[in-house]
N, C-alpha and C. Protein backbone atom coordinates (compact mmCIF):
# COMPACT_ATOMS: atom_id res chain seq x y z
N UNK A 1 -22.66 11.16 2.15
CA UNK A 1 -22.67 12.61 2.05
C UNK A 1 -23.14 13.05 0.65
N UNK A 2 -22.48 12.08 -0.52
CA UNK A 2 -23.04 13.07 -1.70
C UNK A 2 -24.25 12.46 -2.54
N UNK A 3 -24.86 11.07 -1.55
CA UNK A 3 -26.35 10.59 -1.65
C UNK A 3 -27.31 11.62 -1.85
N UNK A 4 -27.28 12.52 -0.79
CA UNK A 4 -28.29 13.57 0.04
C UNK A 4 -28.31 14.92 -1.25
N UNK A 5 -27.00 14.87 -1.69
CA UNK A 5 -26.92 16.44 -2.85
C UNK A 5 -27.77 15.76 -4.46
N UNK A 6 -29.19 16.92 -4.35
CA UNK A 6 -30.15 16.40 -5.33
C UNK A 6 -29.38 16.88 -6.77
N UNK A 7 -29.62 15.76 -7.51
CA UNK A 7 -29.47 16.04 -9.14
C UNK A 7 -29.37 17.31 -9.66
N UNK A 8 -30.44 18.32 -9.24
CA UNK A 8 -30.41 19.71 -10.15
C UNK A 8 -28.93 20.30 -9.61
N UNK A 9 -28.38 19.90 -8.68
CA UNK A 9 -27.44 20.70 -8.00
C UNK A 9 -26.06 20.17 -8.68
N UNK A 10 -26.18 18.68 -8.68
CA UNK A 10 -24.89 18.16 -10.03
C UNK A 10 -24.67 18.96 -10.88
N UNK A 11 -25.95 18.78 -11.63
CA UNK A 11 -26.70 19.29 -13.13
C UNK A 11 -25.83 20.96 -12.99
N UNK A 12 -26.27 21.67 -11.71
CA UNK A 12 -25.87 22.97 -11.95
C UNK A 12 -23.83 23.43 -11.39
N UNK A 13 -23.64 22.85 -10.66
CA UNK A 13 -22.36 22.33 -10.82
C UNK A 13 -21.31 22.36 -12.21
N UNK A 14 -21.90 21.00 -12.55
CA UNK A 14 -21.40 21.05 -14.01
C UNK A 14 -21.48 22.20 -15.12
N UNK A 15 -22.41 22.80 -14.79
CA UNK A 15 -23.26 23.83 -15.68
C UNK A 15 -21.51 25.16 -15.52
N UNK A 16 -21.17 25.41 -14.01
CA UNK A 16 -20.28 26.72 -13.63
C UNK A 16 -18.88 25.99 -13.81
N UNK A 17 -18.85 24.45 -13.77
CA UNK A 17 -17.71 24.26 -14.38
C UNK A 17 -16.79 24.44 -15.49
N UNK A 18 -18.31 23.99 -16.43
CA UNK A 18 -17.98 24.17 -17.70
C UNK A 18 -17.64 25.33 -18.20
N UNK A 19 -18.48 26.38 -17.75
CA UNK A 19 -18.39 27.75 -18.00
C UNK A 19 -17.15 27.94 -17.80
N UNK A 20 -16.88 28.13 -16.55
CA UNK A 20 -15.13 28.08 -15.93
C UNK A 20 -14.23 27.30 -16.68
N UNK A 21 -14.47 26.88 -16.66
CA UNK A 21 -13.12 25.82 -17.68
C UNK A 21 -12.90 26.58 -19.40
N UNK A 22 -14.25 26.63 -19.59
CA UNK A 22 -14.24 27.67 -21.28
C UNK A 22 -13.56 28.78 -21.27
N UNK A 23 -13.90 29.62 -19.89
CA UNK A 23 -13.53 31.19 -20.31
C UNK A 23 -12.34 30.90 -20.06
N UNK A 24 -11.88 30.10 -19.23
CA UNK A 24 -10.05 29.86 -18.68
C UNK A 24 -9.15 29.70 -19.63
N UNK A 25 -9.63 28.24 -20.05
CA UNK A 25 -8.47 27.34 -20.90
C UNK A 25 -8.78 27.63 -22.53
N UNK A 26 -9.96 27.87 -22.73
CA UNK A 26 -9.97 28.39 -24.57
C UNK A 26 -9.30 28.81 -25.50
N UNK A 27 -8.73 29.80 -24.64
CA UNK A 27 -7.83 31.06 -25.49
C UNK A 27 -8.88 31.83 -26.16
N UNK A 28 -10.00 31.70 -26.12
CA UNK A 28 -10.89 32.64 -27.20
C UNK A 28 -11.33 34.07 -25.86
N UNK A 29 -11.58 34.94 -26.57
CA UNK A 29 -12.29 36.14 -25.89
C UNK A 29 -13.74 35.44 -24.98
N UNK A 30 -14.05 36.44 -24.04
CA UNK A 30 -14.59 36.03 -23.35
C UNK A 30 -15.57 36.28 -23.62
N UNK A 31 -16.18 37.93 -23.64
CA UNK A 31 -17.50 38.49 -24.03
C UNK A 31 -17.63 37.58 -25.29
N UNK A 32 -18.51 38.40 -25.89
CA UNK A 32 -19.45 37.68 -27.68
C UNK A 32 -18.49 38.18 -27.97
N UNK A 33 -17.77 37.34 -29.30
CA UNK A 33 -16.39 37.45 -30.15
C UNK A 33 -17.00 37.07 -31.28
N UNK A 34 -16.26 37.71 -32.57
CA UNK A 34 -16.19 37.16 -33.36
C UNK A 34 -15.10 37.36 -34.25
N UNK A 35 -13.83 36.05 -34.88
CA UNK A 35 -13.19 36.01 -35.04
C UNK A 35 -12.66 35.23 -36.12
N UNK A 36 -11.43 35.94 -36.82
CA UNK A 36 -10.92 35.52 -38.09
C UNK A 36 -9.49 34.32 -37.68
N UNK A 37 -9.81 33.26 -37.77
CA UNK A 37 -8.57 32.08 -37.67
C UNK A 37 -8.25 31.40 -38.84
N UNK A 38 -7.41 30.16 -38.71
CA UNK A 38 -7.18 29.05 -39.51
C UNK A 38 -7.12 27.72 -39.33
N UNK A 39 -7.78 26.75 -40.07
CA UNK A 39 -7.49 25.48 -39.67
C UNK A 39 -7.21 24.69 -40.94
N UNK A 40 -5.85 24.16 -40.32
CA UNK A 40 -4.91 23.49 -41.22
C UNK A 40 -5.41 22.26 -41.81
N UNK A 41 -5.46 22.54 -42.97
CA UNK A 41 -5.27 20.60 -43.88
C UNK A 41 -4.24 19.99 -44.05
N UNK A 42 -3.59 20.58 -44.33
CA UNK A 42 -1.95 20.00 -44.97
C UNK A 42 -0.73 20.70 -44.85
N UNK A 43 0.46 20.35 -44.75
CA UNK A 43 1.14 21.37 -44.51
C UNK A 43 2.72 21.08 -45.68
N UNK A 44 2.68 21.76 -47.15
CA UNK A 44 3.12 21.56 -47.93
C UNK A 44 4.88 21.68 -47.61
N UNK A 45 5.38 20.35 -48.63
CA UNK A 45 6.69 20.60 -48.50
C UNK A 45 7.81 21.46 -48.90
N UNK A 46 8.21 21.54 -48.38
CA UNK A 46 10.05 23.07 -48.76
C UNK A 46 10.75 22.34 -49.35
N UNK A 47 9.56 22.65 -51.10
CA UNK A 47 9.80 22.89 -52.34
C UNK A 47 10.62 24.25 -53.01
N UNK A 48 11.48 24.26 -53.76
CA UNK A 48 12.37 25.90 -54.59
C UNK A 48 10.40 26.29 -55.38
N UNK A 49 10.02 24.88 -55.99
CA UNK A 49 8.78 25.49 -56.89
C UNK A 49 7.96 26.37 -56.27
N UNK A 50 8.07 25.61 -55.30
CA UNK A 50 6.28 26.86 -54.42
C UNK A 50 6.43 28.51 -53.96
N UNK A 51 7.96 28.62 -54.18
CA UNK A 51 8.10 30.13 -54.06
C UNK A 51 7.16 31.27 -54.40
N UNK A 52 6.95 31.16 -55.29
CA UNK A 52 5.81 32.14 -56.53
C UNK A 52 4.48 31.55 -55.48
N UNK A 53 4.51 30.66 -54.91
CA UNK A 53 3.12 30.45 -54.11
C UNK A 53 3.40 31.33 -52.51
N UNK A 54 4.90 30.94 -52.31
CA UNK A 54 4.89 32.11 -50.86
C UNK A 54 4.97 33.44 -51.18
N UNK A 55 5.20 34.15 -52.43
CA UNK A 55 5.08 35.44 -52.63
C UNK A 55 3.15 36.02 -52.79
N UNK A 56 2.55 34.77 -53.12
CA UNK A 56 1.48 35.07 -53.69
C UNK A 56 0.59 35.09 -52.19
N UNK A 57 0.88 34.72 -50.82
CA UNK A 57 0.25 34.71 -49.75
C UNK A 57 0.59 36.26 -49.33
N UNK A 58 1.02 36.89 -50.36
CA UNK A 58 1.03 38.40 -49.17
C UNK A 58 -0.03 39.14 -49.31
N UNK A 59 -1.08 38.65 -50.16
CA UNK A 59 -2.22 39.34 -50.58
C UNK A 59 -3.29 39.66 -49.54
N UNK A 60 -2.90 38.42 -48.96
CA UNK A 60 -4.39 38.31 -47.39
C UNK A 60 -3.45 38.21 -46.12
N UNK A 61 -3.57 39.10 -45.43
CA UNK A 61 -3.58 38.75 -43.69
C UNK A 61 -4.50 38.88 -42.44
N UNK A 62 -4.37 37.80 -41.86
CA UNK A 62 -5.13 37.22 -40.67
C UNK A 62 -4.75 37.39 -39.15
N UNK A 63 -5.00 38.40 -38.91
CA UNK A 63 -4.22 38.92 -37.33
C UNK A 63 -4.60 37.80 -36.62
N UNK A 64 -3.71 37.08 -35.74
CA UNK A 64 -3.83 36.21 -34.41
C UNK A 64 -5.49 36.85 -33.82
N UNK A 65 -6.20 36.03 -33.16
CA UNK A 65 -7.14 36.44 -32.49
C UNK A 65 -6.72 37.16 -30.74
N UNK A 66 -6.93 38.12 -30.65
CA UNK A 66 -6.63 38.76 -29.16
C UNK A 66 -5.49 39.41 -29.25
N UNK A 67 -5.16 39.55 -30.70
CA UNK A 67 -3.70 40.37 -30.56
C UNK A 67 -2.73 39.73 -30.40
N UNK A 68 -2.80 38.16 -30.42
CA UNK A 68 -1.35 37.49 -29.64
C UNK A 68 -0.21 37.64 -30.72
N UNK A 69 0.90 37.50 -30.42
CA UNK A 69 1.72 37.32 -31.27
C UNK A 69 3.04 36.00 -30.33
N UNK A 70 3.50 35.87 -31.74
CA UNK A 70 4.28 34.60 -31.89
C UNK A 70 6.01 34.83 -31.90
N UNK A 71 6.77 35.18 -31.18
CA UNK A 71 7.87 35.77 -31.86
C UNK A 71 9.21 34.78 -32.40
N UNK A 72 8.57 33.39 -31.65
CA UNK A 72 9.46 32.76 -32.52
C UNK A 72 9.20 32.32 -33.80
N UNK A 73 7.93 32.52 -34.17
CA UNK A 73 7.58 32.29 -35.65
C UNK A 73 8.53 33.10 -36.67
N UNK A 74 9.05 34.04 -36.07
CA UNK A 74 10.00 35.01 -37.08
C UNK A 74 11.96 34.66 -37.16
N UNK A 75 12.30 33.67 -36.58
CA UNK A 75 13.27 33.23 -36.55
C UNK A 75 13.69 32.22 -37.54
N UNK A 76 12.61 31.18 -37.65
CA UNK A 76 12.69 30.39 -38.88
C UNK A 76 11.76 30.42 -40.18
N UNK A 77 12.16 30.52 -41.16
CA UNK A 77 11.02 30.55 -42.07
C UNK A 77 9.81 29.54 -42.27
N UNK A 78 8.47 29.84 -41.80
CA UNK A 78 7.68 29.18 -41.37
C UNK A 78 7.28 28.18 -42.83
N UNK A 79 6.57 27.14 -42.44
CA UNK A 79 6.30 26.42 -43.72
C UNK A 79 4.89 26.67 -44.66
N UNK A 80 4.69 26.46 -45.92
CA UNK A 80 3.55 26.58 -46.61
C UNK A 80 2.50 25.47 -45.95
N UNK A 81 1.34 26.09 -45.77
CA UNK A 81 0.45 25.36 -45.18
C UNK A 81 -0.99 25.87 -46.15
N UNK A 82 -1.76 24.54 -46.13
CA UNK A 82 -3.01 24.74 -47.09
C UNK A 82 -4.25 24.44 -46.32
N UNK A 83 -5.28 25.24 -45.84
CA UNK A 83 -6.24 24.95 -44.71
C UNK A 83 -7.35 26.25 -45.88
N UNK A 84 -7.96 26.40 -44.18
CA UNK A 84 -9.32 27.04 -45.10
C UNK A 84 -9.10 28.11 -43.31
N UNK A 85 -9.53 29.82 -43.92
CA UNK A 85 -9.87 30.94 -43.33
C UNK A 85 -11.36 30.71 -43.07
N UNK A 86 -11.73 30.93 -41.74
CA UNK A 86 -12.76 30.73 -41.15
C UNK A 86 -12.64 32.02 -40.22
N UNK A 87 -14.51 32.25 -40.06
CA UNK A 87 -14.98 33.30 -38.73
C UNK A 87 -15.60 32.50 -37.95
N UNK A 88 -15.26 32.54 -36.15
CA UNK A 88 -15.43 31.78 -35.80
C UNK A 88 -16.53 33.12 -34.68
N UNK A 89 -18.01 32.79 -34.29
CA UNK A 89 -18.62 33.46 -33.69
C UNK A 89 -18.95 32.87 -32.13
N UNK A 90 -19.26 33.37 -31.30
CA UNK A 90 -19.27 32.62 -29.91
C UNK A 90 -19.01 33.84 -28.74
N UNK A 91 -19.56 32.76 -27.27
CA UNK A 91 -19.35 33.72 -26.21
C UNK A 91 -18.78 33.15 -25.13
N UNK A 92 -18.49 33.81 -24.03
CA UNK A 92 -17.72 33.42 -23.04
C UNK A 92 -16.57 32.24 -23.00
N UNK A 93 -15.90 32.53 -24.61
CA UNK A 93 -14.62 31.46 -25.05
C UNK A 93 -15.26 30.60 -25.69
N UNK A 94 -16.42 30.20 -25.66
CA UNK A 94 -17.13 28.87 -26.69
C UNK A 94 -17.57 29.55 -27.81
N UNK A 95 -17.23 28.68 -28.74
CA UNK A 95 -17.58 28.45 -29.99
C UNK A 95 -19.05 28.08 -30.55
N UNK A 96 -20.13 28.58 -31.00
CA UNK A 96 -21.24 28.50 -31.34
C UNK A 96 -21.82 28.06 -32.58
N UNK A 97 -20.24 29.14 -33.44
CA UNK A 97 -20.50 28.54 -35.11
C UNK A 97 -19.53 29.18 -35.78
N UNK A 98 -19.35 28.13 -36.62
CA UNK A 98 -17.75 29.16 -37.48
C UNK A 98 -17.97 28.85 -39.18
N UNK A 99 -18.21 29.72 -39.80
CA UNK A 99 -18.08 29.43 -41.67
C UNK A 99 -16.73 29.68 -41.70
N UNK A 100 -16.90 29.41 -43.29
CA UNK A 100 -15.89 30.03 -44.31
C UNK A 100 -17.09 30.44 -45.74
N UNK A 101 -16.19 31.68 -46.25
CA UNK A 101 -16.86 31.79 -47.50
C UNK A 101 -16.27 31.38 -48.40
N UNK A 102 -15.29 30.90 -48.69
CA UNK A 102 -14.34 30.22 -49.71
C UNK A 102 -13.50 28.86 -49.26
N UNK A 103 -13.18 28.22 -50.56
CA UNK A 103 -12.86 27.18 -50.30
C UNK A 103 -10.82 26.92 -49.99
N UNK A 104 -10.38 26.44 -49.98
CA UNK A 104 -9.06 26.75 -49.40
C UNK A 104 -8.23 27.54 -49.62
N UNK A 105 -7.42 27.79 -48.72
CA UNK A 105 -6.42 28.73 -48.71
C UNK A 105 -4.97 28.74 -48.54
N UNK A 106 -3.82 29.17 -49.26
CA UNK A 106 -2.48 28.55 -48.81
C UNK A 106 -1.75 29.51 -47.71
N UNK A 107 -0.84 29.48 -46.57
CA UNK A 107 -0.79 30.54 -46.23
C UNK A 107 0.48 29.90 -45.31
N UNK A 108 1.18 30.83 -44.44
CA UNK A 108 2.13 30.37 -44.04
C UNK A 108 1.77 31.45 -42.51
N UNK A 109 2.65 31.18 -41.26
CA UNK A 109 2.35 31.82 -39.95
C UNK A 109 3.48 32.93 -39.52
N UNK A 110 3.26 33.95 -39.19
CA UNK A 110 4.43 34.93 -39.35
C UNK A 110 3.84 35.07 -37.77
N UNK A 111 5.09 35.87 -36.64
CA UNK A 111 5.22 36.74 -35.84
C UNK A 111 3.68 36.82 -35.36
N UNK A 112 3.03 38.07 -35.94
CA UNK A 112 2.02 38.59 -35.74
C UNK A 112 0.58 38.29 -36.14
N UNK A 113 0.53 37.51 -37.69
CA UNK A 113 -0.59 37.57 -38.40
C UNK A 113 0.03 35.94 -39.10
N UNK A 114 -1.43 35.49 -39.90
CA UNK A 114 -1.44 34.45 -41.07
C UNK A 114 -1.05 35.22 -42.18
N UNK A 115 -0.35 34.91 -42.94
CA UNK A 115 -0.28 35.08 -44.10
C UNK A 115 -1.12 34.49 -45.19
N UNK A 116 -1.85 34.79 -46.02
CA UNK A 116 -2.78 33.95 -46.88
C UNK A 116 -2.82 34.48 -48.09
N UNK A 117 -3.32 33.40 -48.90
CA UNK A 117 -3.82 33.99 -50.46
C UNK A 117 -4.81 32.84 -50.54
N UNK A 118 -5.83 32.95 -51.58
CA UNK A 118 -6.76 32.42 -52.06
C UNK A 118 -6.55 31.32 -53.10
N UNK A 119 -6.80 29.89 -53.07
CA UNK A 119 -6.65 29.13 -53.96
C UNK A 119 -7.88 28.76 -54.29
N UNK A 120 -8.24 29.83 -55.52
CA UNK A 120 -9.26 29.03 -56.60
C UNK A 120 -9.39 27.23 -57.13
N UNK A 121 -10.79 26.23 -57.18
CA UNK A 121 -10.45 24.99 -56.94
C UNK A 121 -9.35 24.27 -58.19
N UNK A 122 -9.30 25.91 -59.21
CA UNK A 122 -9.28 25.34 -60.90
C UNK A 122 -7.80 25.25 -60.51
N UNK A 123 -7.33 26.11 -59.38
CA UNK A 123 -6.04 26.09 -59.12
C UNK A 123 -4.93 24.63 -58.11
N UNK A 124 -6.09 24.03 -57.37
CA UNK A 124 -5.32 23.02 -57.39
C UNK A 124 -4.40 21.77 -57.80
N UNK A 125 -4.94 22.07 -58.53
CA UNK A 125 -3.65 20.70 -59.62
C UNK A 125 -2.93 21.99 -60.07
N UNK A 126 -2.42 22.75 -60.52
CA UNK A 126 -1.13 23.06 -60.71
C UNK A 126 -0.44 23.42 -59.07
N UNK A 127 -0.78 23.61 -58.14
CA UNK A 127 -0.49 23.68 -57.01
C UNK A 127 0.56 21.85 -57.13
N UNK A 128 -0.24 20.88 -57.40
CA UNK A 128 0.32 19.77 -57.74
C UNK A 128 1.37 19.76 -58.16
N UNK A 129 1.21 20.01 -59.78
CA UNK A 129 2.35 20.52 -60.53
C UNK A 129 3.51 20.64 -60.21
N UNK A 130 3.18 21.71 -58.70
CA UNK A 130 4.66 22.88 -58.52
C UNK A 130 5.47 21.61 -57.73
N UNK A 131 4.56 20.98 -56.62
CA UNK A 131 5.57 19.84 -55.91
C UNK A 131 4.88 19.89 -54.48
N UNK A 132 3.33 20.56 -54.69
CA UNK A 132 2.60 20.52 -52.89
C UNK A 132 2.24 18.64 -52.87
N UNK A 133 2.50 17.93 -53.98
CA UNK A 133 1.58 16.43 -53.17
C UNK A 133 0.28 16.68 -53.29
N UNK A 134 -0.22 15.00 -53.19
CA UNK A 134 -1.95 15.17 -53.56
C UNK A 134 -2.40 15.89 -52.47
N UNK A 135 -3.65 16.57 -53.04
CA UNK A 135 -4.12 17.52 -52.23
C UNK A 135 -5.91 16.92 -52.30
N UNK A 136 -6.34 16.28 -51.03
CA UNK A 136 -7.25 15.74 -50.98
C UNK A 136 -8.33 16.95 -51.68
N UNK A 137 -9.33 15.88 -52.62
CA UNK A 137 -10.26 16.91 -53.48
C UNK A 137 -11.61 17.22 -52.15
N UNK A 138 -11.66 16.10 -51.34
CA UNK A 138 -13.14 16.00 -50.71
C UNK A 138 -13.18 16.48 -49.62
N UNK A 139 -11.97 17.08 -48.94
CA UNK A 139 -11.99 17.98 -47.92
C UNK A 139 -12.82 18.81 -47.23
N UNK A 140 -13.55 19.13 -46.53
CA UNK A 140 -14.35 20.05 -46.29
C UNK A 140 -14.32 20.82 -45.01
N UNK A 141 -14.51 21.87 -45.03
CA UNK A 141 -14.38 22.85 -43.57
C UNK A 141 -14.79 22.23 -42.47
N UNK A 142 -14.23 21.52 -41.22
CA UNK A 142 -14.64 20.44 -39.85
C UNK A 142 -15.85 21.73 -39.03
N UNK A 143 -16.28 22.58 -39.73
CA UNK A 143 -17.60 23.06 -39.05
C UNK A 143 -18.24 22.57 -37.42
N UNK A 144 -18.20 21.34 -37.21
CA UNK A 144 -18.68 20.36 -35.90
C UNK A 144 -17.70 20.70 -34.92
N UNK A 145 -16.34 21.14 -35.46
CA UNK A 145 -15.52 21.26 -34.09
C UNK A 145 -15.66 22.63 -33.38
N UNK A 146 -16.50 23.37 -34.21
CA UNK A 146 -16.82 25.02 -33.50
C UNK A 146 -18.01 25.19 -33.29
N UNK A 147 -18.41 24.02 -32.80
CA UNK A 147 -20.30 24.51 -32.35
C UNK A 147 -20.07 23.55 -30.72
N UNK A 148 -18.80 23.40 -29.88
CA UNK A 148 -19.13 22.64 -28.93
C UNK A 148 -19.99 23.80 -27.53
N UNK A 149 -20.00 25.00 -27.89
CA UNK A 149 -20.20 26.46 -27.32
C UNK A 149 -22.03 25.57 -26.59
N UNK A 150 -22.64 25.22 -27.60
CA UNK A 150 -24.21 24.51 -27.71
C UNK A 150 -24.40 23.70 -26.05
N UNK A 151 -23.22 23.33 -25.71
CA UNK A 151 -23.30 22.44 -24.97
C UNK A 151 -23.08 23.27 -23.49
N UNK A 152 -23.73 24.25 -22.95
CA UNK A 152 -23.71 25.33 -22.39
C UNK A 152 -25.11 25.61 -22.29
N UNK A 153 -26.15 25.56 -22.97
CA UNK A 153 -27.22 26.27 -23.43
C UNK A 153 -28.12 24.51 -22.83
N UNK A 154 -27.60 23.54 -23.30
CA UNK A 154 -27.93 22.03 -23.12
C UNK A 154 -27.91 21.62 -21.92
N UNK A 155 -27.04 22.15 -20.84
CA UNK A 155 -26.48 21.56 -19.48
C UNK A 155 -27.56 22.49 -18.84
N UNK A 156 -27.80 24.12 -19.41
CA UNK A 156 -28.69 25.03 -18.23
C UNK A 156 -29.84 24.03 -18.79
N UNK A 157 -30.42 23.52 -20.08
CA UNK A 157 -31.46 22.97 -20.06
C UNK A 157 -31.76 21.66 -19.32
N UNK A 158 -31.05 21.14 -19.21
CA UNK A 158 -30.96 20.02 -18.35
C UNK A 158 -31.16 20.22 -16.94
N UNK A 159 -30.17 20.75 -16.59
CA UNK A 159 -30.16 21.57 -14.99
C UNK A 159 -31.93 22.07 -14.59
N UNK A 160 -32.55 22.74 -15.60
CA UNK A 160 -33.95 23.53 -15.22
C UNK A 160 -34.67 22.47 -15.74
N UNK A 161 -34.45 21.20 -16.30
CA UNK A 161 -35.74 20.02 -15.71
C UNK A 161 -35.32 19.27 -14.81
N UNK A 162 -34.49 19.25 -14.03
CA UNK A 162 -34.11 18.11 -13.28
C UNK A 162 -34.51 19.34 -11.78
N UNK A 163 -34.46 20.35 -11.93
CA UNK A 163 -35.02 21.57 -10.70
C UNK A 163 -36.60 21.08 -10.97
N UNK A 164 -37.24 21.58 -12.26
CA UNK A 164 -38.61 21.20 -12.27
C UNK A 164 -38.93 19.96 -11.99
N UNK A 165 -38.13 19.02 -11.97
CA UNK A 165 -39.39 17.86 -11.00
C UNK A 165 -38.68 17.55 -9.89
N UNK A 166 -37.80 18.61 -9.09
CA UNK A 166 -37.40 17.95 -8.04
C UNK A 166 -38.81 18.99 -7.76
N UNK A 167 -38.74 20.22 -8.21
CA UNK A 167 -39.49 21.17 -7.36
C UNK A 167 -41.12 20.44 -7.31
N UNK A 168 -41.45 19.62 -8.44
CA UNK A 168 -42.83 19.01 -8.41
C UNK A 168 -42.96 17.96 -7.56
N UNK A 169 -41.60 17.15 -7.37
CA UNK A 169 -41.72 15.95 -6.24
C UNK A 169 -42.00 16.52 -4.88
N UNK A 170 -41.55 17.65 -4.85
CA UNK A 170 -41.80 18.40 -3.13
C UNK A 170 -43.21 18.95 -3.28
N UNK A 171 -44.10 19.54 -4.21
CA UNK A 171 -44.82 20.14 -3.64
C UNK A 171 -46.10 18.42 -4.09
N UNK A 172 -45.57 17.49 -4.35
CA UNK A 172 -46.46 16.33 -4.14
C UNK A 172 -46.53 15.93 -3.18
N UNK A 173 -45.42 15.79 -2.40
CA UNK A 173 -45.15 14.93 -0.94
C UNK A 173 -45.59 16.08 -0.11
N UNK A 174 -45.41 17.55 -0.42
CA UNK A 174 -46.59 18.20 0.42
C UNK A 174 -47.82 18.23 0.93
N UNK A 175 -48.31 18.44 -0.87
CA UNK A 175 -50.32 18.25 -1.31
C UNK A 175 -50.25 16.41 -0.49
N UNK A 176 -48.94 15.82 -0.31
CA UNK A 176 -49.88 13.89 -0.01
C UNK A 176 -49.94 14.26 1.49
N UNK A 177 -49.07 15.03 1.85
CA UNK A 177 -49.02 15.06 3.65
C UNK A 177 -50.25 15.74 4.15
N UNK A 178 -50.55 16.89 3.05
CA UNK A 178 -51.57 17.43 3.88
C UNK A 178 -52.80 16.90 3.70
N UNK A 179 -53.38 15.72 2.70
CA UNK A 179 -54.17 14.96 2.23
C UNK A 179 -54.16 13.96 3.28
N UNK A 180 -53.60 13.52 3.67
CA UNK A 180 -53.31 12.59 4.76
C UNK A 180 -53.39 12.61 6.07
N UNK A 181 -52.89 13.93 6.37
CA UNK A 181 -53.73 14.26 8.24
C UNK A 181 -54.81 14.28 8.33
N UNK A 182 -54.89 13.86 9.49
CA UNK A 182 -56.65 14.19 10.11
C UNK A 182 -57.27 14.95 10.34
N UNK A 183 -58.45 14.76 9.82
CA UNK A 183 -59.13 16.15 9.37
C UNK A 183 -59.54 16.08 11.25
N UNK A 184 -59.33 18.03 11.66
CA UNK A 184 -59.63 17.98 13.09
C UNK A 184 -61.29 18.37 12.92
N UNK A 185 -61.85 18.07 14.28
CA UNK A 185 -63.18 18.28 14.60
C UNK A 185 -63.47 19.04 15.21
């Protein structure tokens, strides 16, 4: 039975799966989004020193994407965490491409929003200092994990050559059939 179902039709299959599965399970907006998140490097220890570092995250906040909110985040005091603020751009829940314009950030997760402040690089070693632990220098924003959106754009391309030569194998075995009857008299 699934001998007979030609390739472009796999090809396009896969193509409404994927789609389906993105807009479902993502959590991202569906239409074209573009959105302010976080992704964690480290997640510093409950140190008395780093206080003056959780007062200093009230400078920046980062609303949940879609409005969500968290309400058990407000029950326990959440922990200092050191990642990097990223915009993440994309459609139908996939991810296409995400920067940052700066380099890390310390911030902790409240209820509603990130909490953040800006750590200048001159500022990491006293971050040390206070009692955060080495703080890897070579770190860099995982960029590759927000472009899997590409692979959407790759499957319709795939799908429309595997149609173009089914559609060229048929109109060959056509042009051979009609090459091949006898010419009437």
């Amino acid at each position: 039975m699934f001998s007979k179902v030609r390739p472009s039709w796999w090809a396009a299959g896969a193509t409404v799966l994927f789609l389906v599965c993105s807009i479902v399970l993502s959590g991202r907006p569906v239409l074209t989004f573009s959105v302010h998140n976080v992704h964690e490097l480290m997640t510093l220890p409950d140190d008395p020193r780093l206080e003056r570092v959780r007062y200093y995250t009230s400078n920046g906040q980062v609303p949940y994407p879609g409005g969500r909110t968290y309400p058990s985040r407000a029950r326990a005091r959440q922990p200092l965490k050191l990642g990097w603020v990223y915009e993440e751009y994309g459609v139908f829940g996939m991810p296409f491409w995400a920067s940052t314009d700066m380099e890390l950030f310390v911030y902790y997760e409240g209820p509603t929003m990130v909490h953040a402040g800006y750590l200048a690089p001159s500022q990491l070693a006293l971050l040390e200092e206070m009692g955060s632990g080495p703080i890897p220098r070579d770190a860099r924003f995982p960029w590759y994990q927000h472009i899997w959106g590409w692979l959407l754009p790759i499957l319709i391309l795939i799908w429309f050559l595997l149609w173009r030569r089914e559609d060229r194998a048929r109109d060959a075995a056509h042009w051979g059939d009609i090459e091949q009857a006898p010419a009437s008299e």
